[in-house]
C-alpha atoms as a PDB file:
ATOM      1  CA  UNK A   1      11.707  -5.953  30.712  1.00  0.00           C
ATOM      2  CA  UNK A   2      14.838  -7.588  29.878  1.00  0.00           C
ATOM      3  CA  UNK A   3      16.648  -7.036  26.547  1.00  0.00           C
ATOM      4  CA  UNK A   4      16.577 -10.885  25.582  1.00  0.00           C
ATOM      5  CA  UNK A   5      12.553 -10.414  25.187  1.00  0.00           C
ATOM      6  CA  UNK A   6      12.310  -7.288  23.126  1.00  0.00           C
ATOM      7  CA  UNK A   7      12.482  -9.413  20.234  1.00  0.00           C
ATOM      8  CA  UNK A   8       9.699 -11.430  21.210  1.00  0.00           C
ATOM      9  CA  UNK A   9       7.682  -8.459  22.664  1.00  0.00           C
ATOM     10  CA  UNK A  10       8.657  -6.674  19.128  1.00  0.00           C
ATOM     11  CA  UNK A  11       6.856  -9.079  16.654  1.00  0.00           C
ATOM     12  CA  UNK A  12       4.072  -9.563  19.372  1.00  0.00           C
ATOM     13  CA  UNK A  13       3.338  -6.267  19.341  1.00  0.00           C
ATOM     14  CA  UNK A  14       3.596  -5.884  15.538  1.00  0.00           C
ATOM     15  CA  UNK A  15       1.951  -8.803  13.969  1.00  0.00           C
ATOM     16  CA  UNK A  16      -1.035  -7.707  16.701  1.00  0.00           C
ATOM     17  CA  UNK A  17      -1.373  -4.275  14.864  1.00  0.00           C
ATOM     18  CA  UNK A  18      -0.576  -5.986  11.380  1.00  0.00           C
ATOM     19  CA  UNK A  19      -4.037  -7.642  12.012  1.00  0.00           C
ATOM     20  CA  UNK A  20      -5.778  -5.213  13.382  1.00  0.00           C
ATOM     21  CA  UNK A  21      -5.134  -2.132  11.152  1.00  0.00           C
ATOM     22  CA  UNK A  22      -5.889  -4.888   8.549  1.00  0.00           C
ATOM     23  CA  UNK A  23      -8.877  -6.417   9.870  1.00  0.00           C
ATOM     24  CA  UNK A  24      -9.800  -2.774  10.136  1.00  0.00           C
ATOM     25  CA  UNK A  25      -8.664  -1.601   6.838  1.00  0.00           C
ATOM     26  CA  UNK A  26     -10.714  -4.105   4.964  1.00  0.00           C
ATOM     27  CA  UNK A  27     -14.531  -3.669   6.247  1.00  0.00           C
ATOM     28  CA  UNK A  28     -13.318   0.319   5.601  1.00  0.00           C
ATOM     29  CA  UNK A  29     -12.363  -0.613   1.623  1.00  0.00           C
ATOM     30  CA  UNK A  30     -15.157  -3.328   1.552  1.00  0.00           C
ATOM     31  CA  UNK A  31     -18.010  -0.430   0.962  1.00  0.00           C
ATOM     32  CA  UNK A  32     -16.659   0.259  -2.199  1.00  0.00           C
ATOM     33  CA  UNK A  33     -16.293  -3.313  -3.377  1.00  0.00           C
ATOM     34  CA  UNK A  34     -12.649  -3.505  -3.874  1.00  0.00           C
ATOM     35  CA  UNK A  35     -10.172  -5.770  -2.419  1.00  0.00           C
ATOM     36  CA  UNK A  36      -7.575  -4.345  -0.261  1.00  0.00           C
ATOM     37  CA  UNK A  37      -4.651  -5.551  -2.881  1.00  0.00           C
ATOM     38  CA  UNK A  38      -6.715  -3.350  -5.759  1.00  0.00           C
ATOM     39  CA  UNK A  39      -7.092  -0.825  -3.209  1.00  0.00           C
ATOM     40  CA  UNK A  40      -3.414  -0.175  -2.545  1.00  0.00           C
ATOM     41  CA  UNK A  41      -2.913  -1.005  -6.110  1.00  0.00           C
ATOM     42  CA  UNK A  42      -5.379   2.238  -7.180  1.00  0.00           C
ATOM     43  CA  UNK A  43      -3.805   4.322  -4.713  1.00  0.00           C
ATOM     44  CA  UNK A  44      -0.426   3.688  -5.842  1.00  0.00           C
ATOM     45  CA  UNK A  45      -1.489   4.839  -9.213  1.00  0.00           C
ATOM     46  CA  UNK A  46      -3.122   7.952  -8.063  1.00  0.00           C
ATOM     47  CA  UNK A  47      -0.253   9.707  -5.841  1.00  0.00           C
ATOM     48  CA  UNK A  48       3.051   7.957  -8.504  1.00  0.00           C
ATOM     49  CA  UNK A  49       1.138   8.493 -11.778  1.00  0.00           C
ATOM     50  CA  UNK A  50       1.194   5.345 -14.623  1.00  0.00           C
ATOM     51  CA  UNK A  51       4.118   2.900 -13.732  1.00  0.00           C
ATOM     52  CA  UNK A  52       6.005   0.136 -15.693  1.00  0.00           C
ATOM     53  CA  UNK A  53       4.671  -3.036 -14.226  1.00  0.00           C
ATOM     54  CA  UNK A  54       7.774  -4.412 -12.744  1.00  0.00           C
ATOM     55  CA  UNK A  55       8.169  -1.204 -11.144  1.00  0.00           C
ATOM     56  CA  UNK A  56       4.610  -1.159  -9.745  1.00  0.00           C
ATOM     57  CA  UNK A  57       5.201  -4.229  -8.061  1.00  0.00           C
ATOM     58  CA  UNK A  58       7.967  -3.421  -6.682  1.00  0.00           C
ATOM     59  CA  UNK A  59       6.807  -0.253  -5.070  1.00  0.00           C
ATOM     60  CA  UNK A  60       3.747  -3.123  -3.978  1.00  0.00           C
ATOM     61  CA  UNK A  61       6.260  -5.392  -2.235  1.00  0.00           C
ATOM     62  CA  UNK A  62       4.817  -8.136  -4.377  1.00  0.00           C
ATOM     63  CA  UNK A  63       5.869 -10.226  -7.840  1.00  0.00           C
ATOM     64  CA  UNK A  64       5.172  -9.356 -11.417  1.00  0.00           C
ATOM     65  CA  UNK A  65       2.936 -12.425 -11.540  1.00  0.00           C
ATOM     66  CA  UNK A  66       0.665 -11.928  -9.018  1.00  0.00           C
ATOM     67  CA  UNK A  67       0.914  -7.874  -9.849  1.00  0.00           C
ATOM     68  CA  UNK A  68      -0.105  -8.621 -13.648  1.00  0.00           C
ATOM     69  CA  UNK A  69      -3.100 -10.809 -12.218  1.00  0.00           C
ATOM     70  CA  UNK A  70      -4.470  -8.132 -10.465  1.00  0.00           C
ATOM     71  CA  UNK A  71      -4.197  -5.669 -13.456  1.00  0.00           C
ATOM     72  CA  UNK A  72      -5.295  -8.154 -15.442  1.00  0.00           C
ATOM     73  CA  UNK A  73      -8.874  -7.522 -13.448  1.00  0.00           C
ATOM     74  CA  UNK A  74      -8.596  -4.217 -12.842  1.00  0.00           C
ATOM     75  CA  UNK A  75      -8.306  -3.795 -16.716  1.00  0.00           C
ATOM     76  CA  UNK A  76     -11.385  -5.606 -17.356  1.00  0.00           C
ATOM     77  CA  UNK A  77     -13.107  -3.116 -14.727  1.00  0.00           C
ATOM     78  CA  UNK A  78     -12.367  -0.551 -16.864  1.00  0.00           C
ATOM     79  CA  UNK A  79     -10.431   0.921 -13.876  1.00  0.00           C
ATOM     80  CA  UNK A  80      -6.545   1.486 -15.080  1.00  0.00           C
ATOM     81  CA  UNK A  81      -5.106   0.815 -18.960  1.00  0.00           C
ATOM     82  CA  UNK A  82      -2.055  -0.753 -20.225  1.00  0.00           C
ATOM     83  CA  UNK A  83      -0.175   1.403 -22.348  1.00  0.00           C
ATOM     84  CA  UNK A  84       3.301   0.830 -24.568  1.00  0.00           C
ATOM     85  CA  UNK A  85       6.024   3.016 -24.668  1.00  0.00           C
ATOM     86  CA  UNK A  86       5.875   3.411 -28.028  1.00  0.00           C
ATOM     87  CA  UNK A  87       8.888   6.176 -28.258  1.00  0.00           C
ATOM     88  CA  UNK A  88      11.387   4.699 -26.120  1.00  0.00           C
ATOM     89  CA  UNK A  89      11.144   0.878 -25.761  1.00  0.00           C
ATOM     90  CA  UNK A  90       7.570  -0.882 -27.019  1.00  0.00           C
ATOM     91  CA  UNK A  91       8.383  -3.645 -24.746  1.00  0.00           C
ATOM     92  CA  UNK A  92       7.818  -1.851 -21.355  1.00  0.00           C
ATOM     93  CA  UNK A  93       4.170  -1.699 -20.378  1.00  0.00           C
ATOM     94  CA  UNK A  94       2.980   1.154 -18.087  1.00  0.00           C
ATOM     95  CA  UNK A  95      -0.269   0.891 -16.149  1.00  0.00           C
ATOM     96  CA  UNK A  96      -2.011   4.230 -15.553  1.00  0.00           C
ATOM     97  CA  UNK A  97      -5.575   4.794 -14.217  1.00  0.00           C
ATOM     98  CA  UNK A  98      -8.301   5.508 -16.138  1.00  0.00           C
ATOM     99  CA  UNK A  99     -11.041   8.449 -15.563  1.00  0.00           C
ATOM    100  CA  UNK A 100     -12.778   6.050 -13.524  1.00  0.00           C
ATOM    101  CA  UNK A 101     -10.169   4.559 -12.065  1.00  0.00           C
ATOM    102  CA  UNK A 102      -8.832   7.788 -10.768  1.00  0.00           C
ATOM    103  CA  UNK A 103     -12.330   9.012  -9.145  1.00  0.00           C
ATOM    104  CA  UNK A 104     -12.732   5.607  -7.089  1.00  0.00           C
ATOM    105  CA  UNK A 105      -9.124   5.686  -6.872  1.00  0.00           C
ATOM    106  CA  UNK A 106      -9.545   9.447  -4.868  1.00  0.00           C
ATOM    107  CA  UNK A 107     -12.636   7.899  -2.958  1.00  0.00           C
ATOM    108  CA  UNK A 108     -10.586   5.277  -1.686  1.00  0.00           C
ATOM    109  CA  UNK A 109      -7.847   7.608  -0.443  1.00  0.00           C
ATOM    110  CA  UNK A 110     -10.379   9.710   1.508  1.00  0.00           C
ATOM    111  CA  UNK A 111     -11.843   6.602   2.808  1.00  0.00           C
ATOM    112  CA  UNK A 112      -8.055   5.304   3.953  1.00  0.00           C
ATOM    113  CA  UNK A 113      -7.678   9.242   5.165  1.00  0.00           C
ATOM    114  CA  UNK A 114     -10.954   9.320   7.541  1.00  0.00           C
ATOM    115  CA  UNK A 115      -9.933   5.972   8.891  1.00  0.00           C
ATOM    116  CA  UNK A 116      -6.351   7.259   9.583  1.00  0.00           C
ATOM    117  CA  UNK A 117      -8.090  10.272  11.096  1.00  0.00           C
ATOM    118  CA  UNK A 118     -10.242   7.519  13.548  1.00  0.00           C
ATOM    119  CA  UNK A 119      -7.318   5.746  14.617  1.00  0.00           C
ATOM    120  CA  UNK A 120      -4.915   9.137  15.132  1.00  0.00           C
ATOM    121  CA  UNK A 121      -8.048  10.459  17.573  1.00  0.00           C
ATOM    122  CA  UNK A 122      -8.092   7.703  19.913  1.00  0.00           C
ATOM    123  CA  UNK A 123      -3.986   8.480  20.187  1.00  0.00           C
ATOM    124  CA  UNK A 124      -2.831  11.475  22.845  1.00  0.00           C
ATOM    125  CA  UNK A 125      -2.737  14.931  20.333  1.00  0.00           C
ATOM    126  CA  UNK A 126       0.654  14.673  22.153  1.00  0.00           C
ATOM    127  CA  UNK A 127       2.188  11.516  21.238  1.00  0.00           C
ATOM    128  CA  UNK A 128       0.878  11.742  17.445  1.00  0.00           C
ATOM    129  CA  UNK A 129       4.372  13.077  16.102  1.00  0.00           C
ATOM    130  CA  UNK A 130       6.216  10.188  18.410  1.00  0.00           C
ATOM    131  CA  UNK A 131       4.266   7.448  16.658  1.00  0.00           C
ATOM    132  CA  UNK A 132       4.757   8.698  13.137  1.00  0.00           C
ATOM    133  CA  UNK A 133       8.281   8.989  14.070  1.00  0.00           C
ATOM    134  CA  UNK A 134       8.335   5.741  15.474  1.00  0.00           C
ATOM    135  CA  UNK A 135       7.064   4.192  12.373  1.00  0.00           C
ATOM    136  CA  UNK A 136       9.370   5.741  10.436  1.00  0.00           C
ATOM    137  CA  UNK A 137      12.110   4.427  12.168  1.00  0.00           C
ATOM    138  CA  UNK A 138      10.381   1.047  11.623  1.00  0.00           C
ATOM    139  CA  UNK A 139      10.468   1.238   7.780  1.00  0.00           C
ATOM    140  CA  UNK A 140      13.857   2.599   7.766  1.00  0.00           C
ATOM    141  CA  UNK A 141      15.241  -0.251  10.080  1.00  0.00           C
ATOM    142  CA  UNK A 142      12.869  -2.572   7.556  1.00  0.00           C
ATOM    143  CA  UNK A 143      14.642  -0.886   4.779  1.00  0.00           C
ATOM    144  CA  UNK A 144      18.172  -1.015   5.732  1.00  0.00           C
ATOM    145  CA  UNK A 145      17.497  -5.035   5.966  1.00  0.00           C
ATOM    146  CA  UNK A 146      16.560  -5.678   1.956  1.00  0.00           C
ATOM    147  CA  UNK A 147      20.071  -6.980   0.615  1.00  0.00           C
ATOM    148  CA  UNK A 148      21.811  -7.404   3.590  1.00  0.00           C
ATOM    149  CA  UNK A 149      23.031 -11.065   4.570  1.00  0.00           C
ATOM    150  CA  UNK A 150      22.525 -10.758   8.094  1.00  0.00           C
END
């Protein structure tokens, strides 16, 4: 393959598993009723613990607006709570999950784990490690991109 079509052959080969892991991803979600945005949004909560907003949606990848919309939901689900920090600064809002947020919040992260374990099986036990490393690599390289002006 010549080195003028890796990038081409790069973002074919990633947008294709893009849509499949997602296509994937949400009929696995889908039996619990929740979206795959309120999915990732739930599991965020669970492994970082309550979060300011803005800093939720960062970790997301996604704007306040569209972050506070989906709380806004979640909310009236009874599924995470807005809280104030009433000590430090009143201003910043945290968003934590509530009893019931956390127990769908740990059935959707062994839902997300038994898929994960479907996909690693139909990968060679021996290449595993190389394809976590490679996507590590990937969201490094992804990483080392966010402020730069090339």
């Amino acid at each position: 393959m010549a080195v003028r079509d890796l990038p081409q052959k790069f973002r074919e080969a990633l947008g294709l598993a893009y849509q499949r892991v997602n296509a994937l991803q949400r009929d696995e979600k889908r039996c619990f009723g929740v979206s795959l945005s309120r999915c990732v949004t739930l599991e965020t909560l669970l492994r970082e613990g309550p979060l300011p907003v803005l800093e939720l949606a960062t970790r997301l990848g996604l704007d306040a607006s569209t972050v506070t919309r989906s709380i806004d939901g979640l909310v009236r689900e009874s599924l995470v709570r807005r809280t104030r920090d009433e000590r430090r600064d009143r201003r910043k809002v945290f968003v934590g999950l509530t009893a019931r947020g956390r127990t769908l919040a740990q059935k959707l992260e062994r839902c997300a784990d038994t898929y994960s374990d479907r996909i690693l099986e139909r990968i060679p036990k021996a290449r595993r490690e190389d394809v976590l490393y490679a996507l590590a690599l990937l969201v490094e390289a992804v990483d080392g991109l966010e402020g730069s002006s090339e």
